[in-house]
Protein backbone atom coordinates (compact mmCIF):
# COMPACT_ATOMS: atom_id res chain seq x y z
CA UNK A 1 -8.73 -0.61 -22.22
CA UNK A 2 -11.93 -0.49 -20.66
CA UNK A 3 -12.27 -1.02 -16.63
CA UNK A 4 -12.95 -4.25 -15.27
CA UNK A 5 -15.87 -4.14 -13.00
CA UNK A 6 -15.90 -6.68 -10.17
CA UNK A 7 -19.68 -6.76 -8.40
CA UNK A 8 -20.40 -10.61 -7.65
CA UNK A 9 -18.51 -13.10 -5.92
CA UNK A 10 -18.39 -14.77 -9.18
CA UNK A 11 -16.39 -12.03 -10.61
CA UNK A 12 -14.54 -11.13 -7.42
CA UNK A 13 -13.41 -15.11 -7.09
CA UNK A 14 -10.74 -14.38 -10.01
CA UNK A 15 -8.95 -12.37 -7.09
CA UNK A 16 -9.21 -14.66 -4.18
CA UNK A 17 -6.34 -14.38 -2.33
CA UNK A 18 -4.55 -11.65 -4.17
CA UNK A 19 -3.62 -8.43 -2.68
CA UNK A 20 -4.86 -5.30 -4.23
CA UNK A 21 -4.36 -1.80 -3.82
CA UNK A 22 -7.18 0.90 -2.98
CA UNK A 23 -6.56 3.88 -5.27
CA UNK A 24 -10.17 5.65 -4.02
CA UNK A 25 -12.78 4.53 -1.95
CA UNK A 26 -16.40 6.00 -3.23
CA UNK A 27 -18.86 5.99 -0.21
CA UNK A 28 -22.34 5.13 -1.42
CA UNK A 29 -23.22 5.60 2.10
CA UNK A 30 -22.00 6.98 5.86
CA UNK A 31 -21.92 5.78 9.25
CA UNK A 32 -22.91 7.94 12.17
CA UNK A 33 -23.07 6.77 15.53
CA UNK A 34 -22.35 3.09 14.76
CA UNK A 35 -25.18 2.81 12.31
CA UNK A 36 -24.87 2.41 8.02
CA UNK A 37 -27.25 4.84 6.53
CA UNK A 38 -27.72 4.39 3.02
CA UNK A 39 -30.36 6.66 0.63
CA UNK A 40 -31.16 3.28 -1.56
CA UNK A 41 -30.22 0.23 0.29
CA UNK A 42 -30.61 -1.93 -2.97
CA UNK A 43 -27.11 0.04 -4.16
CA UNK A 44 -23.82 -1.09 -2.83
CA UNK A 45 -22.80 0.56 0.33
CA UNK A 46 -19.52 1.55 -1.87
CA UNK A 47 -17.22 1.59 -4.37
CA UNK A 48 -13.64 1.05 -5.05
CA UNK A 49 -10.87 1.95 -7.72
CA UNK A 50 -8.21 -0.77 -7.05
CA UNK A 51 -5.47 -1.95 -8.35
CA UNK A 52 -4.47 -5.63 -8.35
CA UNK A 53 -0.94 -8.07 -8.47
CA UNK A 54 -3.23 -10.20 -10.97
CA UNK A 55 -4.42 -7.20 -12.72
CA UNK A 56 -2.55 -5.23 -15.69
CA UNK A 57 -5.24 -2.04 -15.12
CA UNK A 58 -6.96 -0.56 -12.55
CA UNK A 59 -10.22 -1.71 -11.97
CA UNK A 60 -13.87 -0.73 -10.20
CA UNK A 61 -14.80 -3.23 -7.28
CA UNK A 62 -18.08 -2.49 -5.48
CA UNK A 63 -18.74 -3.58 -1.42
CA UNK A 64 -22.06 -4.96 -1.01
CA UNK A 65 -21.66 -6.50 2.29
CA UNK A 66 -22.09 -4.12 5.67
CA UNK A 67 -19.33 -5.31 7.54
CA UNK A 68 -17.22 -5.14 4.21
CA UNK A 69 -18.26 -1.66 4.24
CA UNK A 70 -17.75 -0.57 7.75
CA UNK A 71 -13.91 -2.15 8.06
CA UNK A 72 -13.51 -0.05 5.17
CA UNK A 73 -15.02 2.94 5.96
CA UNK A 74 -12.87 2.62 9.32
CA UNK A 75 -9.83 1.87 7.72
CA UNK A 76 -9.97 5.34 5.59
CA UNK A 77 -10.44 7.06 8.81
CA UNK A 78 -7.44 5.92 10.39
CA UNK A 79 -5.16 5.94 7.79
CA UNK A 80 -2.56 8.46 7.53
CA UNK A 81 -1.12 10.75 4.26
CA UNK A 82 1.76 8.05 4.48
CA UNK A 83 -0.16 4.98 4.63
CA UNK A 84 -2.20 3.01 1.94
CA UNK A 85 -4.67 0.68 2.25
CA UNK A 86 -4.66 -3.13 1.08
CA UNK A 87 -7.73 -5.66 0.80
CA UNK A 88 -7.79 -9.06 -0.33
CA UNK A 89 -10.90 -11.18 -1.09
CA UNK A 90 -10.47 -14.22 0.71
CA UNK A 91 -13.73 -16.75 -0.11
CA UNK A 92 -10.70 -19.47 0.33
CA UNK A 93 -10.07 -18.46 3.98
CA UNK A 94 -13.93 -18.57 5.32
CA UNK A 95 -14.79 -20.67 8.47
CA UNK A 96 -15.93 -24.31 7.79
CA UNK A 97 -19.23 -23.29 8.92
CA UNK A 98 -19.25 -20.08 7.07
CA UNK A 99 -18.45 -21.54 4.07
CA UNK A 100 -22.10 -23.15 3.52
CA UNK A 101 -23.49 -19.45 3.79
CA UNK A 102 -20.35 -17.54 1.58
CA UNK A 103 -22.54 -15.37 -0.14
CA UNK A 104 -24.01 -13.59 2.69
CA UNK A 105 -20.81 -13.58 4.53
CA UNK A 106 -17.98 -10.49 4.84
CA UNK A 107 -14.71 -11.07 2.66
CA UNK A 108 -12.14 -8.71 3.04
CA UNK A 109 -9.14 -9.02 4.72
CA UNK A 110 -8.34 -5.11 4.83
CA UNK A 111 -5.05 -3.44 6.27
CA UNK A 112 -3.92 -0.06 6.78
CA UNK A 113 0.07 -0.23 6.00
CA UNK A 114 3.18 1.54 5.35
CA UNK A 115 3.73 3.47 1.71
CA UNK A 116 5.29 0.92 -0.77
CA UNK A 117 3.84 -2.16 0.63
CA UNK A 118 1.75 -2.85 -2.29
CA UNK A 119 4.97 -2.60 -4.10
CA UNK A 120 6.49 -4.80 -2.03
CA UNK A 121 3.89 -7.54 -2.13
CA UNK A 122 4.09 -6.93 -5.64
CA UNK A 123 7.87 -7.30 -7.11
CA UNK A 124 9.99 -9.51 -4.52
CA UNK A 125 12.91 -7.54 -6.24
CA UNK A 126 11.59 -4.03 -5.46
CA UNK A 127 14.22 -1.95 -2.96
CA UNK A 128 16.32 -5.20 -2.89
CA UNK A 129 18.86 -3.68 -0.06
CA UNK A 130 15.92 -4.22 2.60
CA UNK A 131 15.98 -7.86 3.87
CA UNK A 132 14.99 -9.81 6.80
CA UNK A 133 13.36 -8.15 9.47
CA UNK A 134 13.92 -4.61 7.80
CA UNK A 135 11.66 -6.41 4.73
CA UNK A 136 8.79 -7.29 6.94
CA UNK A 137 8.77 -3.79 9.03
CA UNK A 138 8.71 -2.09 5.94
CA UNK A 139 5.63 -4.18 5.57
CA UNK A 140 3.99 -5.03 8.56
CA UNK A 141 0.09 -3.28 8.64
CA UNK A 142 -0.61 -0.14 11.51
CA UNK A 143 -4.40 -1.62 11.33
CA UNK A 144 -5.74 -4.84 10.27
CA UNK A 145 -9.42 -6.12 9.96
CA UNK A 146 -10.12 -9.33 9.43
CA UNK A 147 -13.90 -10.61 9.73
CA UNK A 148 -14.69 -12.96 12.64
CA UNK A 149 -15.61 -15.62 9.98
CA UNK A 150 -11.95 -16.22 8.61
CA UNK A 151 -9.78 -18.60 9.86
């Protein structure tokens, strides 16, 4: 099956909302002391391998929005060998205001979180014998970034 490539908003819209899985995140460019730098700045800053509750195959995503890219790039920094990071798209979840300029606004809601919670998030039936407060531990994100233009 060939890979789904998600660029636009258009084509990232079909996710709004969903969570999705980073398998590898594919710097297109770096930041060093607080600043992007970027060889072409007409590429994306990245590139992602994700997987998707929506999806039935991995899939290529690409971040073309700065702050996008620098929750991102943080959020690989800090996370740790058992740890996996989660984004959702959320167009849905923009400011009133922000809403009128969407397409040059950040997106992603992005969270550094425990193993498994992908899993989780994905099958409600997955390790059944953890309810409750156990359930949302097992869940709850280290790191979160959510853009200043999200409710």
């Amino acid at each position: 099956m060939k890979e789904r490539i998600f660029r636009k908003d258009s084509e990232w819209n079909e996710l709004d909302g969903d969570a999705c899985r980073i398998i590898e995140f594919i710097p297109n460019a770096r930041i060093e002391n607080g600043n992007i730098v970027i060889s072409n700045k007409t590429e994306p800053y990245a590139s992602v391998i994700f997987e998707c509750t929506m999806l039935s195959q991995h899939s290529r995503g690409f971040i073309c929005h700065k702050i996008d890219f620098m929750n991102l790039w943080a959020a690989f920094k800090e996370k740790r060998e058992e740890e996996e990071v989660i984004i959702g798209y959320n167009k849905k979840n923009l400011k009133k205001f922000a809403k009128i300029f969407s397409s040059f606004m950040p997106k992603f809601r992005i969270m550094v979180c425990p193993r498994d919670t992908f899993e989780f998030m994905k099958d409600r039936n997955y390790k059944p014998e953890l309810s409750g407060e156990a359930r949302f531990l097992a869940c709850k994100p280290r790191l979160e970034w959510i853009p200043g233009v999200m409710q």
